[in-house]
C-alpha atoms as a PDB file:
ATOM      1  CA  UNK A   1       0.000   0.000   0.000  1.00  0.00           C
ATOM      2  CA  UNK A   2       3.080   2.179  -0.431  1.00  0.00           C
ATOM      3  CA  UNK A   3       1.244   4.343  -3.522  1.00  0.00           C
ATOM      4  CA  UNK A   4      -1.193   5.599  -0.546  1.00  0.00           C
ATOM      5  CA  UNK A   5       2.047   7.076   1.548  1.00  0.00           C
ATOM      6  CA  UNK A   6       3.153   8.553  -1.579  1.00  0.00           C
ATOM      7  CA  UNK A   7      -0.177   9.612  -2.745  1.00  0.00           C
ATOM      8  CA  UNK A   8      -1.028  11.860   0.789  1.00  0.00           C
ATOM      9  CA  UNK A   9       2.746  12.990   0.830  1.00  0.00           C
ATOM     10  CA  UNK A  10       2.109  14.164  -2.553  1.00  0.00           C
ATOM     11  CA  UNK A  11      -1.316  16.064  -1.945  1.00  0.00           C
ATOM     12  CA  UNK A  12       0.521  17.434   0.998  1.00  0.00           C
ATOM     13  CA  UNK A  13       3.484  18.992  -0.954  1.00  0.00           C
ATOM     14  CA  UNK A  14       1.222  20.127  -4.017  1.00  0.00           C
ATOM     15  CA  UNK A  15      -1.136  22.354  -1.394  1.00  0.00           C
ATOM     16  CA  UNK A  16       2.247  23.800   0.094  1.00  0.00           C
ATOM     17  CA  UNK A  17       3.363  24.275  -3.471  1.00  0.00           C
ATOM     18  CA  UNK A  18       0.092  26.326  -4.404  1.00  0.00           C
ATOM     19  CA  UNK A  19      -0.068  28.595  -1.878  1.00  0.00           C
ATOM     20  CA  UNK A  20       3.963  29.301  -2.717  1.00  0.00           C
ATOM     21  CA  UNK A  21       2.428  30.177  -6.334  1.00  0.00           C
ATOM     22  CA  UNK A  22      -0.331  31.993  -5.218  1.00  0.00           C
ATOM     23  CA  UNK A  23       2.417  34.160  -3.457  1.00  0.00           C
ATOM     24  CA  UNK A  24       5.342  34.227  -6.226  1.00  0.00           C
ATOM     25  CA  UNK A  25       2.516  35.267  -9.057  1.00  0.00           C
ATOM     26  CA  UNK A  26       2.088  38.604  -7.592  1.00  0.00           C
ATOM     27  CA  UNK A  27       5.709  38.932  -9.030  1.00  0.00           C
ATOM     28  CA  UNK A  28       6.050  36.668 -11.693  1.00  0.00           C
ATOM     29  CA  UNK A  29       3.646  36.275 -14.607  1.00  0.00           C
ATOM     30  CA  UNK A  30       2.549  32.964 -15.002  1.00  0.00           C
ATOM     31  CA  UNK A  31       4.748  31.159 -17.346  1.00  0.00           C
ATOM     32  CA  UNK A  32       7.917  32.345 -15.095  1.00  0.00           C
ATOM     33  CA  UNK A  33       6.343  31.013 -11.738  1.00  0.00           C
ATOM     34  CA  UNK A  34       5.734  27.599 -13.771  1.00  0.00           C
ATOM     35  CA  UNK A  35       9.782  27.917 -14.896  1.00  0.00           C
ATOM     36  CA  UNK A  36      10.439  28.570 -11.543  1.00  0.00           C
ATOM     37  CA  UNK A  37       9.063  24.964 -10.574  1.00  0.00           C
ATOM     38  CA  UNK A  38      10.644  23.474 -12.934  1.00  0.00           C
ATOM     39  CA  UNK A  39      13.922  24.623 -12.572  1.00  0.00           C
ATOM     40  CA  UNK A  40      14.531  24.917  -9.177  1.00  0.00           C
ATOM     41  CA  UNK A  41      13.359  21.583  -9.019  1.00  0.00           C
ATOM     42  CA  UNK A  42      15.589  19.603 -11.021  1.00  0.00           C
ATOM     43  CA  UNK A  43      18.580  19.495  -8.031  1.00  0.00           C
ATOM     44  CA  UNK A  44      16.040  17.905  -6.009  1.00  0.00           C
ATOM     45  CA  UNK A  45      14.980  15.255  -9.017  1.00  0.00           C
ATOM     46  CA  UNK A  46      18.421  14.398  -9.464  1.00  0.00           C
ATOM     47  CA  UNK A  47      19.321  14.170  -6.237  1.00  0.00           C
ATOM     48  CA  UNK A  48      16.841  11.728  -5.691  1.00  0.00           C
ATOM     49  CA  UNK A  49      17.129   9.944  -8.401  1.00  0.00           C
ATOM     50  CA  UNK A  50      21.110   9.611  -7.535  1.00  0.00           C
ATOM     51  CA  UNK A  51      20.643   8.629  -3.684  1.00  0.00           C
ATOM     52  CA  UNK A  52      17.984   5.896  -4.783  1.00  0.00           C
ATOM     53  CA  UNK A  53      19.984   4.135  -7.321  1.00  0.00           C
ATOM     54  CA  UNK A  54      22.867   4.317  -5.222  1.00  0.00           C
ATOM     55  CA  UNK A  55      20.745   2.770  -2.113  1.00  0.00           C
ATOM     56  CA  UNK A  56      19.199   0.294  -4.752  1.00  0.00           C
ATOM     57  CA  UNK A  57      22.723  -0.815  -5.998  1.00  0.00           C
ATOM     58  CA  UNK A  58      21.192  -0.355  -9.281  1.00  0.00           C
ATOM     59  CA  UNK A  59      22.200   0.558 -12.718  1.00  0.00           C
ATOM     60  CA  UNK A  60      19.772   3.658 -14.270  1.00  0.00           C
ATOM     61  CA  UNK A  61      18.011   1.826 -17.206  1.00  0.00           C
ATOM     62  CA  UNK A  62      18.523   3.148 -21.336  1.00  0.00           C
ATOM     63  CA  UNK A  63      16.275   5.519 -22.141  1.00  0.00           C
ATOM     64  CA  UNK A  64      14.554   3.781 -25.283  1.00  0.00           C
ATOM     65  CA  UNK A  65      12.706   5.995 -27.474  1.00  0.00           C
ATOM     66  CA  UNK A  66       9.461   4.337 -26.736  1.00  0.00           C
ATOM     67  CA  UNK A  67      10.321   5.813 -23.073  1.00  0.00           C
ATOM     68  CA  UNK A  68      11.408   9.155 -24.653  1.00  0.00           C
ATOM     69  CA  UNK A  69       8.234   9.402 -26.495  1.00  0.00           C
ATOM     70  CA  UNK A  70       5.601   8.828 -23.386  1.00  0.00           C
ATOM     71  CA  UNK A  71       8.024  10.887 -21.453  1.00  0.00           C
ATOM     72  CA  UNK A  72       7.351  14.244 -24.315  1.00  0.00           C
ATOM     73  CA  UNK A  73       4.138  13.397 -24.465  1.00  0.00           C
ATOM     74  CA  UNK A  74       3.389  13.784 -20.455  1.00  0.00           C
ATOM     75  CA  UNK A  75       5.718  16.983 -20.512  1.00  0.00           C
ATOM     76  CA  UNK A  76       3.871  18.612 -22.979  1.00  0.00           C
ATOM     77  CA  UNK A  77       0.380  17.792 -21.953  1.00  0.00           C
ATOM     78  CA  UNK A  78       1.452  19.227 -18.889  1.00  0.00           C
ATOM     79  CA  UNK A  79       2.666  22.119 -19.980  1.00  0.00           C
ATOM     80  CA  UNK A  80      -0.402  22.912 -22.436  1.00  0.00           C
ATOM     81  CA  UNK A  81      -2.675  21.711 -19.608  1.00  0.00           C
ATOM     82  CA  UNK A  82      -0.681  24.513 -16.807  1.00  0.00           C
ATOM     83  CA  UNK A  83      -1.419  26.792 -19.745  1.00  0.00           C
ATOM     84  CA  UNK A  84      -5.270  25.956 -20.493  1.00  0.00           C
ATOM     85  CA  UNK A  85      -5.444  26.645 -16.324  1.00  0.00           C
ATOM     86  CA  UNK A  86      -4.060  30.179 -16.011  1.00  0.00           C
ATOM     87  CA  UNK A  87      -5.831  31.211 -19.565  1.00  0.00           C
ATOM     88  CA  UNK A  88      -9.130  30.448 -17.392  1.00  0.00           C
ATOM     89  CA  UNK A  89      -7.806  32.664 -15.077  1.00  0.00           C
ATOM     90  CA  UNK A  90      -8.563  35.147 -17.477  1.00  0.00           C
ATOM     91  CA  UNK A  91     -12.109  35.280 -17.749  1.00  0.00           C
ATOM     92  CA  UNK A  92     -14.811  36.565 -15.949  1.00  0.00           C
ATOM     93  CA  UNK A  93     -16.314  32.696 -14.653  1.00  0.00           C
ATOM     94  CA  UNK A  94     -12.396  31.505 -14.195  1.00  0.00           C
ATOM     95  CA  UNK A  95     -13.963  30.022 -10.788  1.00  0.00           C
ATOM     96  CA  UNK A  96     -15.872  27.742 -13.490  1.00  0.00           C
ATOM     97  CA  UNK A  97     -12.620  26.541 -15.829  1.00  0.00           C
ATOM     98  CA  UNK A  98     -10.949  25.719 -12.562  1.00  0.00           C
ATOM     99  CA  UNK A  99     -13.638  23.925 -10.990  1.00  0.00           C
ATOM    100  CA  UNK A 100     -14.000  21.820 -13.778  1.00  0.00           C
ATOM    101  CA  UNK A 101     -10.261  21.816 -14.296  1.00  0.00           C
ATOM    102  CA  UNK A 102     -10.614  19.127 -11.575  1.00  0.00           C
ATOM    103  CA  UNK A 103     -12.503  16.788 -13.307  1.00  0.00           C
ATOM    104  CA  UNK A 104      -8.871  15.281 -13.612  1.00  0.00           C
ATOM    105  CA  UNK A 105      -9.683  12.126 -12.149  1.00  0.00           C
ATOM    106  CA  UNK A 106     -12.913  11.431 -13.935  1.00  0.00           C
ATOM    107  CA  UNK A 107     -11.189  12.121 -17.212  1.00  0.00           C
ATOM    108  CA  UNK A 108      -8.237   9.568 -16.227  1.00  0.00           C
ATOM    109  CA  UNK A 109     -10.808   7.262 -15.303  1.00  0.00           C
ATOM    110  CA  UNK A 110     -12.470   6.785 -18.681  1.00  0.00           C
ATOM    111  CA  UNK A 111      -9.640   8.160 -20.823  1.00  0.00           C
ATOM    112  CA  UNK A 112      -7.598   5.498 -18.914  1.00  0.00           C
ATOM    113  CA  UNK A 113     -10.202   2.432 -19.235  1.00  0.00           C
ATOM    114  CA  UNK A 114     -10.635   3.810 -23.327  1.00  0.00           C
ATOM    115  CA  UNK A 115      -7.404   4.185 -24.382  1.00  0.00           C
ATOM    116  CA  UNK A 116      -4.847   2.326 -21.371  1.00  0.00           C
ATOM    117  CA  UNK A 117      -6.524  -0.902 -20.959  1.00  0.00           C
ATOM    118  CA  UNK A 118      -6.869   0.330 -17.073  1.00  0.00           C
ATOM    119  CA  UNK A 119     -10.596  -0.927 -15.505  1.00  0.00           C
ATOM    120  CA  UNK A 120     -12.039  -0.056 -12.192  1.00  0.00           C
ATOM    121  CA  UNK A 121     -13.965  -1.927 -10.172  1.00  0.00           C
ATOM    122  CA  UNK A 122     -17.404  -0.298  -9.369  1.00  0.00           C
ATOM    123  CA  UNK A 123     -16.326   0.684  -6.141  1.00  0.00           C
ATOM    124  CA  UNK A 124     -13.847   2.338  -7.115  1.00  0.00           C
ATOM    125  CA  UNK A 125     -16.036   4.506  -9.798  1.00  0.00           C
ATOM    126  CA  UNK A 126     -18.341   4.987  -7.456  1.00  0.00           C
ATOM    127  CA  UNK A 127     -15.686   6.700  -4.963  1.00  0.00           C
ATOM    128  CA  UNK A 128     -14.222   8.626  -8.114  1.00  0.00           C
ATOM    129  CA  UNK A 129     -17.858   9.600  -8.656  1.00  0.00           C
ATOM    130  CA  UNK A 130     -18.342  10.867  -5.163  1.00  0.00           C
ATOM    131  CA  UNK A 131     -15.546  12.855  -5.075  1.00  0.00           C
ATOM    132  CA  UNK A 132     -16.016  14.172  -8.043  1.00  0.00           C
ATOM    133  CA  UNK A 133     -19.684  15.668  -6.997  1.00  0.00           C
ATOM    134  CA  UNK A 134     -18.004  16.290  -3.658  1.00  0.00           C
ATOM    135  CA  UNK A 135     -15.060  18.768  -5.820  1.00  0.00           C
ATOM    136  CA  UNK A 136     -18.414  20.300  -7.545  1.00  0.00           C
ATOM    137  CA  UNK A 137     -19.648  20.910  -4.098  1.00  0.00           C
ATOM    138  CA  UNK A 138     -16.722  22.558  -2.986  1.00  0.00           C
ATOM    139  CA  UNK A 139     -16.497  24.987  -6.251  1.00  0.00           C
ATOM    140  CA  UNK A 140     -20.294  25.835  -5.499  1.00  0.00           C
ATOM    141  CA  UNK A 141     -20.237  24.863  -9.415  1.00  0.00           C
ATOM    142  CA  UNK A 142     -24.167  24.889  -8.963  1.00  0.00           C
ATOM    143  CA  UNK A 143     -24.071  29.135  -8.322  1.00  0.00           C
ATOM    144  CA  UNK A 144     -21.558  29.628 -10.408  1.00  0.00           C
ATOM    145  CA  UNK A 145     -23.357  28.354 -13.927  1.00  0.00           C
ATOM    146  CA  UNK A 146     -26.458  30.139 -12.692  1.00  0.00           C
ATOM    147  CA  UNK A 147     -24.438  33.013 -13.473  1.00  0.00           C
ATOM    148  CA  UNK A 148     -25.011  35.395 -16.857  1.00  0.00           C
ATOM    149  CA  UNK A 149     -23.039  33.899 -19.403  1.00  0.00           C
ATOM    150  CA  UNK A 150     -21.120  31.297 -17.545  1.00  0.00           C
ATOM    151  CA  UNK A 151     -21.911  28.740 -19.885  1.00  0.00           C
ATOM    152  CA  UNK A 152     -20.741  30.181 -22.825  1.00  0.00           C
ATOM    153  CA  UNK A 153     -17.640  31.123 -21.016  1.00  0.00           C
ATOM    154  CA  UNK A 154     -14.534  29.738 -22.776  1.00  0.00           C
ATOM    155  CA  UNK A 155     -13.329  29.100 -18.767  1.00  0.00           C
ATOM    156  CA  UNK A 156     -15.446  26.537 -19.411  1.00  0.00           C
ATOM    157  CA  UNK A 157     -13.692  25.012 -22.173  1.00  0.00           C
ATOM    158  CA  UNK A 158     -10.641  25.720 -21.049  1.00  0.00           C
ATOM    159  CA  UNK A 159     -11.081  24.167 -17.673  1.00  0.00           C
ATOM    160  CA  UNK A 160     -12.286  20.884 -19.585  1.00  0.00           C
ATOM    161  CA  UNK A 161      -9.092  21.009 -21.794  1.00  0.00           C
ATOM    162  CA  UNK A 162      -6.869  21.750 -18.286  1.00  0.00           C
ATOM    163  CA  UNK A 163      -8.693  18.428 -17.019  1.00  0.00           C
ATOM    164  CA  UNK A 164      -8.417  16.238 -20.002  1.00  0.00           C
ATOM    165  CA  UNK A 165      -4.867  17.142 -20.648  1.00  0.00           C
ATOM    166  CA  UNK A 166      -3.845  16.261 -17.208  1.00  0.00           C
ATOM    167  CA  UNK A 167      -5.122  13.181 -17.381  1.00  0.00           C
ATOM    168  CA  UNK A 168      -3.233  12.486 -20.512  1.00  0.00           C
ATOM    169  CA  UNK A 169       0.059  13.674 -18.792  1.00  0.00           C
ATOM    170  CA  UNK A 170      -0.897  11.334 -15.461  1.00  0.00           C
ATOM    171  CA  UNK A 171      -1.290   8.374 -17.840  1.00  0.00           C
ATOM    172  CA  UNK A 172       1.749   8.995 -20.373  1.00  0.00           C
ATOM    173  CA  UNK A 173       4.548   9.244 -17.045  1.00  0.00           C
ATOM    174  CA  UNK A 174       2.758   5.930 -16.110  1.00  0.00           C
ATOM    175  CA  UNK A 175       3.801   3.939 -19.111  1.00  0.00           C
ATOM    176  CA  UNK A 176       6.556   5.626 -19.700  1.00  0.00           C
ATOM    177  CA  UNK A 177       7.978   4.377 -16.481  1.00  0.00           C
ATOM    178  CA  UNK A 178       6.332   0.968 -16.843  1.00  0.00           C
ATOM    179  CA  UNK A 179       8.148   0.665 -20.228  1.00  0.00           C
ATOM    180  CA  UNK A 180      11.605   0.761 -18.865  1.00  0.00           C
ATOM    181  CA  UNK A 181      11.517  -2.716 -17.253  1.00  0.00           C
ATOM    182  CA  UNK A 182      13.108  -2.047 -14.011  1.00  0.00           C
ATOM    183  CA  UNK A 183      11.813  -1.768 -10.207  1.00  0.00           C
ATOM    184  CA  UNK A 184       8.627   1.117 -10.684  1.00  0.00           C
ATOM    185  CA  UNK A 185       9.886   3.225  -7.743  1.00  0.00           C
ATOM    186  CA  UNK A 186      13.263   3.614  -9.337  1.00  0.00           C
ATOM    187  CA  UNK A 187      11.205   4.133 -13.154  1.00  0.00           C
ATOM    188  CA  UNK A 188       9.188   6.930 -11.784  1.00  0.00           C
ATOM    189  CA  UNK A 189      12.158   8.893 -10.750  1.00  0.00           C
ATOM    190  CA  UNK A 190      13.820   8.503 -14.240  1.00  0.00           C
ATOM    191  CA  UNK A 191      10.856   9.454 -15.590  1.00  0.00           C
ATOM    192  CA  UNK A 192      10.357  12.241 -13.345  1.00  0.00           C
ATOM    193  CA  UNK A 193      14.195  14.107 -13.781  1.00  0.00           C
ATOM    194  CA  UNK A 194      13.613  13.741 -17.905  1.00  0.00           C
ATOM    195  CA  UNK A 195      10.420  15.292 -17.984  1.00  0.00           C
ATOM    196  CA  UNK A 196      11.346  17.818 -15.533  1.00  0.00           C
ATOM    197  CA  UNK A 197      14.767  18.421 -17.551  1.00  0.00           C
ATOM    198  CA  UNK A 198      12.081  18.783 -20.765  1.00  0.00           C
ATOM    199  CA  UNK A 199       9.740  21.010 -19.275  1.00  0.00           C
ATOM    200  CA  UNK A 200      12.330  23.638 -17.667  1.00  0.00           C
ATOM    201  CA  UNK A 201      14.227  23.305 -21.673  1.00  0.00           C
ATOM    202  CA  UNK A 202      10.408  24.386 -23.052  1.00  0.00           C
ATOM    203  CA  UNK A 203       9.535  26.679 -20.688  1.00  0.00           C
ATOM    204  CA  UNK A 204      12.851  28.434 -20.635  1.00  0.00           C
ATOM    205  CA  UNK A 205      13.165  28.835 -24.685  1.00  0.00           C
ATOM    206  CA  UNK A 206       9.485  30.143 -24.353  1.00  0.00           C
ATOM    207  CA  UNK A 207      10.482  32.691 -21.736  1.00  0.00           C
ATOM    208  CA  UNK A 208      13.153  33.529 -23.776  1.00  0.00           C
ATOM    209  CA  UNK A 209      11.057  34.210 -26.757  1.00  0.00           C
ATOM    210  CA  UNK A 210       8.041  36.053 -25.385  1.00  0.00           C
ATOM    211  CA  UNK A 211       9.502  38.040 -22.386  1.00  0.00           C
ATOM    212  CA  UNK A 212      12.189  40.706 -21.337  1.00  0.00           C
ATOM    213  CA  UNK A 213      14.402  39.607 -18.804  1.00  0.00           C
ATOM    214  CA  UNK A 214      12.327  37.424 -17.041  1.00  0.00           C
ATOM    215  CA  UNK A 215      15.851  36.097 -15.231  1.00  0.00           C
ATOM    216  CA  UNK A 216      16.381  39.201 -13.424  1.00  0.00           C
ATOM    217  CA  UNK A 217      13.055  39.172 -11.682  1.00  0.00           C
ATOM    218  CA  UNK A 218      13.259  35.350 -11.106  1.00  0.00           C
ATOM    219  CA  UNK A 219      16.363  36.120  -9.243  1.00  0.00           C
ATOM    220  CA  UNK A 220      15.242  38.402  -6.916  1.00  0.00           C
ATOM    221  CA  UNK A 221      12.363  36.658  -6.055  1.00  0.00           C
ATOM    222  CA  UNK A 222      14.562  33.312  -5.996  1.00  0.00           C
ATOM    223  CA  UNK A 223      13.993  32.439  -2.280  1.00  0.00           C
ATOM    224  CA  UNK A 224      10.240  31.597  -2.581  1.00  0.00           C
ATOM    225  CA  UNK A 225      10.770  30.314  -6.251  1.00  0.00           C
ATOM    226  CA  UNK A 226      12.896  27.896  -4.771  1.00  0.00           C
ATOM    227  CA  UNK A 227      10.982  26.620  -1.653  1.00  0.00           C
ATOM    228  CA  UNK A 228       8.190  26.250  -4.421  1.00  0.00           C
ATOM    229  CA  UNK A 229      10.923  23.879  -6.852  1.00  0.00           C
ATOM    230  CA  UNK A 230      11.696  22.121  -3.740  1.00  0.00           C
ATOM    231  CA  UNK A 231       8.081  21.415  -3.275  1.00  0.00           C
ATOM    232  CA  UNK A 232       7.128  20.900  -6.724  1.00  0.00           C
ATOM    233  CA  UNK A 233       9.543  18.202  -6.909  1.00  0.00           C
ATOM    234  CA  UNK A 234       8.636  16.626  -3.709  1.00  0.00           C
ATOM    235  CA  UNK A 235       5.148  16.158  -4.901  1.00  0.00           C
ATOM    236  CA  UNK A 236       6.197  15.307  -8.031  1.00  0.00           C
ATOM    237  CA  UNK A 237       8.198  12.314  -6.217  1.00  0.00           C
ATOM    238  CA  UNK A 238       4.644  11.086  -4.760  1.00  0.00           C
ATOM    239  CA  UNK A 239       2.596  11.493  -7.470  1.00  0.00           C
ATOM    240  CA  UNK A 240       5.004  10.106  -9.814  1.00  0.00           C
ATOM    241  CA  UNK A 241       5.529   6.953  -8.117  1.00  0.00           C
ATOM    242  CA  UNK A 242       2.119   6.569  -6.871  1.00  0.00           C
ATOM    243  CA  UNK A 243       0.925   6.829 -10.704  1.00  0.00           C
ATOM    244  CA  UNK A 244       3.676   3.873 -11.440  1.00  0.00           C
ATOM    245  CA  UNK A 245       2.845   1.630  -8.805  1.00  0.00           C
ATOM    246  CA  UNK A 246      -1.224   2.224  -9.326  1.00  0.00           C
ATOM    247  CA  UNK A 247      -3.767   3.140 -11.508  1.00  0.00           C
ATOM    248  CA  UNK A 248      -3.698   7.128 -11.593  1.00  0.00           C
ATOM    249  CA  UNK A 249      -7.677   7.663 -11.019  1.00  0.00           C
ATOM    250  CA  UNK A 250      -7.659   6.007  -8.359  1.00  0.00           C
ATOM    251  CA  UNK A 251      -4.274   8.146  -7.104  1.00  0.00           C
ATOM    252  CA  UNK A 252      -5.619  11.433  -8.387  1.00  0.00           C
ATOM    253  CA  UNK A 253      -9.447  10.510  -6.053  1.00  0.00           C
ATOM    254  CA  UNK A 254      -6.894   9.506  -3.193  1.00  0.00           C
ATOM    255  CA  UNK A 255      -5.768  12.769  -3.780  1.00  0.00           C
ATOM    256  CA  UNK A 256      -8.119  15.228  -3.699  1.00  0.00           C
ATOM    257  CA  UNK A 257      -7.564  15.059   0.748  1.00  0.00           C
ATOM    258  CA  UNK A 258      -5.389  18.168  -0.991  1.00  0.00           C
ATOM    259  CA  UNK A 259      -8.470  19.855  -0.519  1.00  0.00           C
ATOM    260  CA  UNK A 260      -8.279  19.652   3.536  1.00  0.00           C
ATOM    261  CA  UNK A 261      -5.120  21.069   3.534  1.00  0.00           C
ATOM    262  CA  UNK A 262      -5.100  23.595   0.890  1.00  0.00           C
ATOM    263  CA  UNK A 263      -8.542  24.966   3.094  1.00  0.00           C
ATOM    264  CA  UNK A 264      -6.777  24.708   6.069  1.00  0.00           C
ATOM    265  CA  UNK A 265      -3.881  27.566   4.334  1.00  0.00           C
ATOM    266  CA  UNK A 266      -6.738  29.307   3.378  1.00  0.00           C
ATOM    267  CA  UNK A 267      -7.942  29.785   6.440  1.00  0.00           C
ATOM    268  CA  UNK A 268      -5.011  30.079   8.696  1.00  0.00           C
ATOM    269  CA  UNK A 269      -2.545  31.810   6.297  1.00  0.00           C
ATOM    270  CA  UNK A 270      -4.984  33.834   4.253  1.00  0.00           C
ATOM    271  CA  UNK A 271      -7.112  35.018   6.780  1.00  0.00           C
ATOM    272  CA  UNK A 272      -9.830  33.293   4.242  1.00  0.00           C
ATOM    273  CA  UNK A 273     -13.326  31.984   5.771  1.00  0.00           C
ATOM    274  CA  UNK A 274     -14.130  28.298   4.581  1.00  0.00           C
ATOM    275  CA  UNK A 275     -17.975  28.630   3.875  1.00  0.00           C
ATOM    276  CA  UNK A 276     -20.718  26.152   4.637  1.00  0.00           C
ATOM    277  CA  UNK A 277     -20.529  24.291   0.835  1.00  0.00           C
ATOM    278  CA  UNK A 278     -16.914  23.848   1.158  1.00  0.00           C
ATOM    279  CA  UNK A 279     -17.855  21.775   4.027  1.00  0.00           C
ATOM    280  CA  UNK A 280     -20.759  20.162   2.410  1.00  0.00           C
ATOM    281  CA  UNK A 281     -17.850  19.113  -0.428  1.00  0.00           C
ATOM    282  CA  UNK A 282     -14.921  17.955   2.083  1.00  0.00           C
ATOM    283  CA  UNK A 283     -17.606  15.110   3.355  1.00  0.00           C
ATOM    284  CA  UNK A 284     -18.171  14.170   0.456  1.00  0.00           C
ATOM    285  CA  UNK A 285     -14.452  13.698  -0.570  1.00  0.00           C
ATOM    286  CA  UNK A 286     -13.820  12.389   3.055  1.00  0.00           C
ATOM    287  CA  UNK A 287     -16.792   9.360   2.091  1.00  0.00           C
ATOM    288  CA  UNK A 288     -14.900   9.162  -1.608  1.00  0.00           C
ATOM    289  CA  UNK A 289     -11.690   8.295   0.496  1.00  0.00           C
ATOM    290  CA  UNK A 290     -12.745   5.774   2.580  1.00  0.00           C
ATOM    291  CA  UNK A 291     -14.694   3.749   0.293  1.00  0.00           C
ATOM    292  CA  UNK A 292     -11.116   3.780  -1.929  1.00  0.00           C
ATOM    293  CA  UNK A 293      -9.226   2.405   0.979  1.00  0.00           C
ATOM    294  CA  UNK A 294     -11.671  -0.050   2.290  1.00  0.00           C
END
C-alpha cells in the first residue's frame, strides 16, 4: 500500500506548493512562476534519483525511445494543460474553468479504461464519482453556472481542456515508467528528472522568446521560487511513483484530501473563511476516500 504514503505525501506537498504560487505570481507572470518549478526543481529530481539508485545498488536503465516518447508526451500535456489553467484565469467565470479543471480524475478514469486498458472496479467509480460531486460541491459549481453567461464562457472550455490534458500527462509518465523494465519506484524517478529536464528546456526557450528579462526578476524573487521547486519536486516524487505503482484515477481521487489542507492555508494563512458548501464538499471527498481504501 506504499502508492497511498506517496499519494497523501504528494497532496501534501502540491497544497504547500500552491499557496507558494499563489504568493510568487504577484511577481512573476505565469509562465515564469511555472519555470520557476521546474527549474529549481531539477537538483532535487536528481538528487533523488542519484541517492535511490545508489541505495538500490542499481544501474539507471537506457532511455529507449518508446520511453522518450511517453516521457514528451506527459511533458507537454502538462505544460499545455498549466497553460489551459491560467488562460481560465482570465475570464470573468475563471472560478468555473478551474472547478471543472478538476474533473482530472474522472477524465483519467475513462480516458484510462478507453485508451490504457486500465478498468475499475465499481467501487472504485463509485468513490471517483463521489468525489467528483463532492469537488463540484466545494467549487459551489451549482451558483456559479447560474451566473449570466457562464456557460458560454470559454473558462469553461478551457477548464475541460486543463482536465483532459492532465489526465493524458498522469497516464503517459505511467507507461513511460512501466516501459523501462526495471523496479517502478526507481522508473518513476527517471521518468520524473527527464520530464522535468524537458519542461524547464520548453519553458525556458518560451520565456526567452516572449519576455524581457524574465531572469532578473526570477532572481530576486529566488527564495520563494525555490521553496516552491523544492516542493514541486517533492510532490512530483509522490505522485510520480504513486501513478507507477497504481492506476492514476484512483491516485488522483486519493488525492483530492489536498483539498483539507489547501482549506486549512486558506484559512489560517490567508485570513480566508471556509464557507458552509466547502464543508458540504470535504464530506463528500472524506466518504470518496474511505470507500477507496476499504
Amino acid at each position: 500500500m506504499s502508492w497511498i504514503a506517496f499519494t497523501l505525501m504528494a497532496a501534501v506537498m502540491q497544497a504547500v506548493r500552491t499557496a507558494g504560487q499563489r504568493q510568487l505570481s504577484q511577481h512573476l507572470s505565469a509562465m515564469s512562476t511555472t519555470f520557476a518549478r521546474y527549474l529549481f526543481g531539477l537538483p532535487v529530481a536528481l538528487v533523488y534519483l542519484t541517492g535511490l539508485a545508489w541505495s538500490q545498488e542499481a544501474v539507471t536503465p537506457s532511455l529507449t525511445g518508446g520511453f522518450l516518447g511517453w516521457a514528451m508526451l506527459a511533458s507537454l500535456a502538462q505544460i499545455g494543460a498549466t497553460w489551459c489553467l491560467i488562460t481560465a484565469f482570465r475570464f470573468n467565470n475563471f472560478a468555473v474553468g478551474t472547478t471543472l479543471a478538476k474533473t482530472e480524475a474522472l477524465q483519467t478514469a475513462f480516458i484510462g479504461w478507453l485508451l490504457f486498458g486500465l478498468p475499475l472496479s465499481i467501487q472504485g467509480w463509485l468513490a471517483l464519482v463521489i468525489g467528483f460531486l463532492g469537488i463540484l460541491v466545494i467549487g459551489n459549481l451549482r451558483t456559479l453556472l447560474s451566473q449570466r453567461g457562464a456557460w458560454r464562457s470559454p473558462a469553461l472550455a478551457f477548464g475541460l481542456a486543463s482536465g483532459a490534458l492532465f489526465a493524458v500527462a498522469s497516464l503517459s509518465l505511467r507507461t513511460a515508467a512501466h516501459t523501462l523494465g526495471v523496479d517502478l519506484v526507481l522508473a518513476a524517478a527517471v521518468t520524473l528528472l527527464t520530464m522535468i529536464v524537458i519542461q524547464t528546456v520548453v519553458c525556458g526557450v518560451w520565456l526567452a522568446w516572449t519576455e524581457t528579462k524574465p531572469w532578473r526578476a526570477l532572481w530576486r524573487h529566488r527564495r520563494l521560487a525555490g521553496f516552491i521547486g523544492v516542493t514541486s519536486a517533492l510532490g512530483s516524487i509522490g505522485w510520480f511513483t504513486a501513478m507507477s505503482l497504481h492506476n492514476p484515477a484512483l491516485v488522483k481521487t486519493l488525492g483530492q484530501v489536498e483539498f483539507f489542507i489547501t482549506l486549512a492555508i486558506t484559512h489560517w494563512v490567508f485570513h480566508e473563511r471556509i464557507h458552509k458548501h466547502e464543508g458540504w464538499g470535504m464530506a463528500l471527498v472524506l466518504v470518496s476516500v474511505v470507500l477507496l481504501l476499504t
